[in-house]
Protein backbone atom coordinates (compact mmCIF):
# COMPACT_ATOMS: atom_id res chain seq x y z
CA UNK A 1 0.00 0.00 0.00
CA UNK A 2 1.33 3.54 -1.02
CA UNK A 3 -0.32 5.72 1.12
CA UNK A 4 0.85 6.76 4.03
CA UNK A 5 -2.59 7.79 5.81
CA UNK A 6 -5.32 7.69 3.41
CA UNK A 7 -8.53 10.01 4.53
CA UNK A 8 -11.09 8.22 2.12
CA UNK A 9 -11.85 5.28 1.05
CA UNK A 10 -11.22 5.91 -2.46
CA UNK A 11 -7.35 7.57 -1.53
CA UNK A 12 -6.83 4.23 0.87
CA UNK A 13 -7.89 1.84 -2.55
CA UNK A 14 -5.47 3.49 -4.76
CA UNK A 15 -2.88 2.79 -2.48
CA UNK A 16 -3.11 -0.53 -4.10
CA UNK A 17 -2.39 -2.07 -7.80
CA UNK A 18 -3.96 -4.67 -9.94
CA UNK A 19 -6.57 -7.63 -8.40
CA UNK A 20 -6.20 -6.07 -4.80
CA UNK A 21 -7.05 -2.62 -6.37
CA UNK A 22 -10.12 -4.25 -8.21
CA UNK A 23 -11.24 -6.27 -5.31
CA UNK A 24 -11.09 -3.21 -2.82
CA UNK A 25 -13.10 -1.31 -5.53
CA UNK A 26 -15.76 -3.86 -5.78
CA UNK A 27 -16.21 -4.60 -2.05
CA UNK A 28 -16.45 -0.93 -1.68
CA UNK A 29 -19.14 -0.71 -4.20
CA UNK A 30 -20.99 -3.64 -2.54
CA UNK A 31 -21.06 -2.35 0.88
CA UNK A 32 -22.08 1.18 -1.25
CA UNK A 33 -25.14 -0.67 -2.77
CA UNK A 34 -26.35 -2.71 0.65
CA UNK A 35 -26.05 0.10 3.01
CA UNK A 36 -26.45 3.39 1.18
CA UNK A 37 -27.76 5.46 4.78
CA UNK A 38 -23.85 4.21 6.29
CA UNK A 39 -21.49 7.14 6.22
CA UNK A 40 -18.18 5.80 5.13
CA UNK A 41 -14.66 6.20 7.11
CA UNK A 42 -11.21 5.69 7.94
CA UNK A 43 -10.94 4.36 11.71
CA UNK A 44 -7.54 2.50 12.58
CA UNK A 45 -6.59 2.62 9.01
CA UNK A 46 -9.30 0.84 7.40
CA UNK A 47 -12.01 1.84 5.29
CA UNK A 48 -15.11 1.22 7.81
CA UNK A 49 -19.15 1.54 7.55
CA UNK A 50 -20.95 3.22 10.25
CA UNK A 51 -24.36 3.04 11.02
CA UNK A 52 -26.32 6.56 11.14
CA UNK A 53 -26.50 5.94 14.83
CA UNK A 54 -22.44 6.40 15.43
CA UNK A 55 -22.06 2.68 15.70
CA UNK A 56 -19.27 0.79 13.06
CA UNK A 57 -20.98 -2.09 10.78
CA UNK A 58 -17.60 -3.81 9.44
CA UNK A 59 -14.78 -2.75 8.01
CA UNK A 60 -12.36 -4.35 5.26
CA UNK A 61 -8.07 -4.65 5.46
CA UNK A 62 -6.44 -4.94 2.34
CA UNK A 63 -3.31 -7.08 2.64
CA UNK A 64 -0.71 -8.02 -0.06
CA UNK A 65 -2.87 -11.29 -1.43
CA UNK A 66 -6.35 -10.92 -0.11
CA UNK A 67 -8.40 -8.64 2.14
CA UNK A 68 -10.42 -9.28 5.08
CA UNK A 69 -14.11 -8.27 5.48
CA UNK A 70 -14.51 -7.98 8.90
CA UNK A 71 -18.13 -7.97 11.10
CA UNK A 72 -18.76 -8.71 14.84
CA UNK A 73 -18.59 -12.51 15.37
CA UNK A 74 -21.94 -12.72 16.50
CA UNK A 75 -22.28 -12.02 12.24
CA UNK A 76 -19.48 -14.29 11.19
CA UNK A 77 -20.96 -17.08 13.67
CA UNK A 78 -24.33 -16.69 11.90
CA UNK A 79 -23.34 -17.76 8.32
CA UNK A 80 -20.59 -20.30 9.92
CA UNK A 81 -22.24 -23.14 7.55
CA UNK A 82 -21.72 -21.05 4.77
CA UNK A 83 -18.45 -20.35 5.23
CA UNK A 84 -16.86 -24.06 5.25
CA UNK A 85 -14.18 -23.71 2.74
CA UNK A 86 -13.48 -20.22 2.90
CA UNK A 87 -10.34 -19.05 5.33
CA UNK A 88 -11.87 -17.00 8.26
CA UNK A 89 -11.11 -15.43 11.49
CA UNK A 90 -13.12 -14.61 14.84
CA UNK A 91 -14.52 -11.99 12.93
CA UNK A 92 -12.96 -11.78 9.81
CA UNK A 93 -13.40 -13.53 5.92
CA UNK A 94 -10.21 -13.58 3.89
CA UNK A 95 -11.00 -12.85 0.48
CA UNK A 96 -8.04 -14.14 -1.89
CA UNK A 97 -7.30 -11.21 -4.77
CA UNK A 98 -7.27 -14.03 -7.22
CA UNK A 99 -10.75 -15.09 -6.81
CA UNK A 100 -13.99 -13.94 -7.54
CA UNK A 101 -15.66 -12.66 -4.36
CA UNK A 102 -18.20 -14.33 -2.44
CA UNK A 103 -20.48 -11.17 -3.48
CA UNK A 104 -24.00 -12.63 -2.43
CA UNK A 105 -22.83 -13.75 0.62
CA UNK A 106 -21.25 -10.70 2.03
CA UNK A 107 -24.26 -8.69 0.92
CA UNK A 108 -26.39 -11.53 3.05
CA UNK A 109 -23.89 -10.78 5.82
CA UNK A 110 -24.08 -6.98 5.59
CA UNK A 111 -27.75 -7.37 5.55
CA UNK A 112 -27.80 -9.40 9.07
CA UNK A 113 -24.89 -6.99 10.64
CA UNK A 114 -27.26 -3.88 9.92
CA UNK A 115 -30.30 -5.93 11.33
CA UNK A 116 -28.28 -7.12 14.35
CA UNK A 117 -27.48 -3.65 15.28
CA UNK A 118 -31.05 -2.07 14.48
CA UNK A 119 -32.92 -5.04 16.36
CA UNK A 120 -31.11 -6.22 18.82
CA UNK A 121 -28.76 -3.53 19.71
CA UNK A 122 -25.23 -5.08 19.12
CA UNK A 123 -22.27 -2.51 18.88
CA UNK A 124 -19.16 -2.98 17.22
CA UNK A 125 -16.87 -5.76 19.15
C-alpha cells in the first residue's frame, strides 16, 4: 500500500495495484449498494461503515494477497455453515485477490450486521 494515511476510502484503494485494487473497488461498491444510509470512514486505518446511529458495521483490510471483510462474530458465527471452505477469522473472511468474491454472501452478511445492530442492539466488538 502507497499511502501513508489515506482520509477516504477511495485515496486508501489506490494505495493498491492490480486484483487487490479491483477487489477493494468492488467490495467498496458492494457495501455502497447494501447500506447506502452508512457514512463511510477511515478508523484505525481501514475503510469502515458506520451506522447513522455512530455505531461501526464492518470494516475491510487490504493485505498483499487478499483482504479481510470484517463484522462482529456474533455475524461471522451466523453464516458459519456457509463459510466451510473459505479461510476466516473470529470476525474476519479472507477474500483471496485471485478469486472472484463471495459477493452474495457478504451482501447476506451486511444485511444481518445492519439488522443485528437495528434489532437487537449489538455494537461494534
Amino acid at each position: 500500500m502507497s499511502v501513508d494515511k489515506p482520509q477516504t476510502i477511495d485515496e486508501y484503494i489506490r494505495g493498491f495495484a492490480g486484483q487487490g485494487r479491483e477487489l477493494l473497488r468492488q467490495l467498496h461498491a458492494l457495501a455502497r449498494e447494501t447500506v447506502p444510509g452508512a457514512s463511510e470512514a477511515i478508523k484505525w486505518g481501514y475503510p469502515t461503515w458506520v451506522h447513522p446511529s455512530g455505531t461501526i458495521l464492518f470494516a475491510v483490510r487490504g493485505h498483499t494477497r487478499h483482504a479481510n471483510f470484517a463484522f462482529t462474530p456474533s455475524t461471522r458465527d451466523a453464516f458459519e455453515t456457509e463459510l466451510v471452505g473459505m479461510e476466516t477469522g473470529r470476525h474476519t473472511v479472507r477474500i483471496p485477490y485471485d478469486r472472484p468474491a463471495p459477493t452474495d454472501l457478504l451482501r447476506r452478511m451486511i444485511t444481518y450486521r445492519v439488522r443485528e445492530h437495528e434489532e437487537r442492539g449489538v455494537l461494534w466488538m
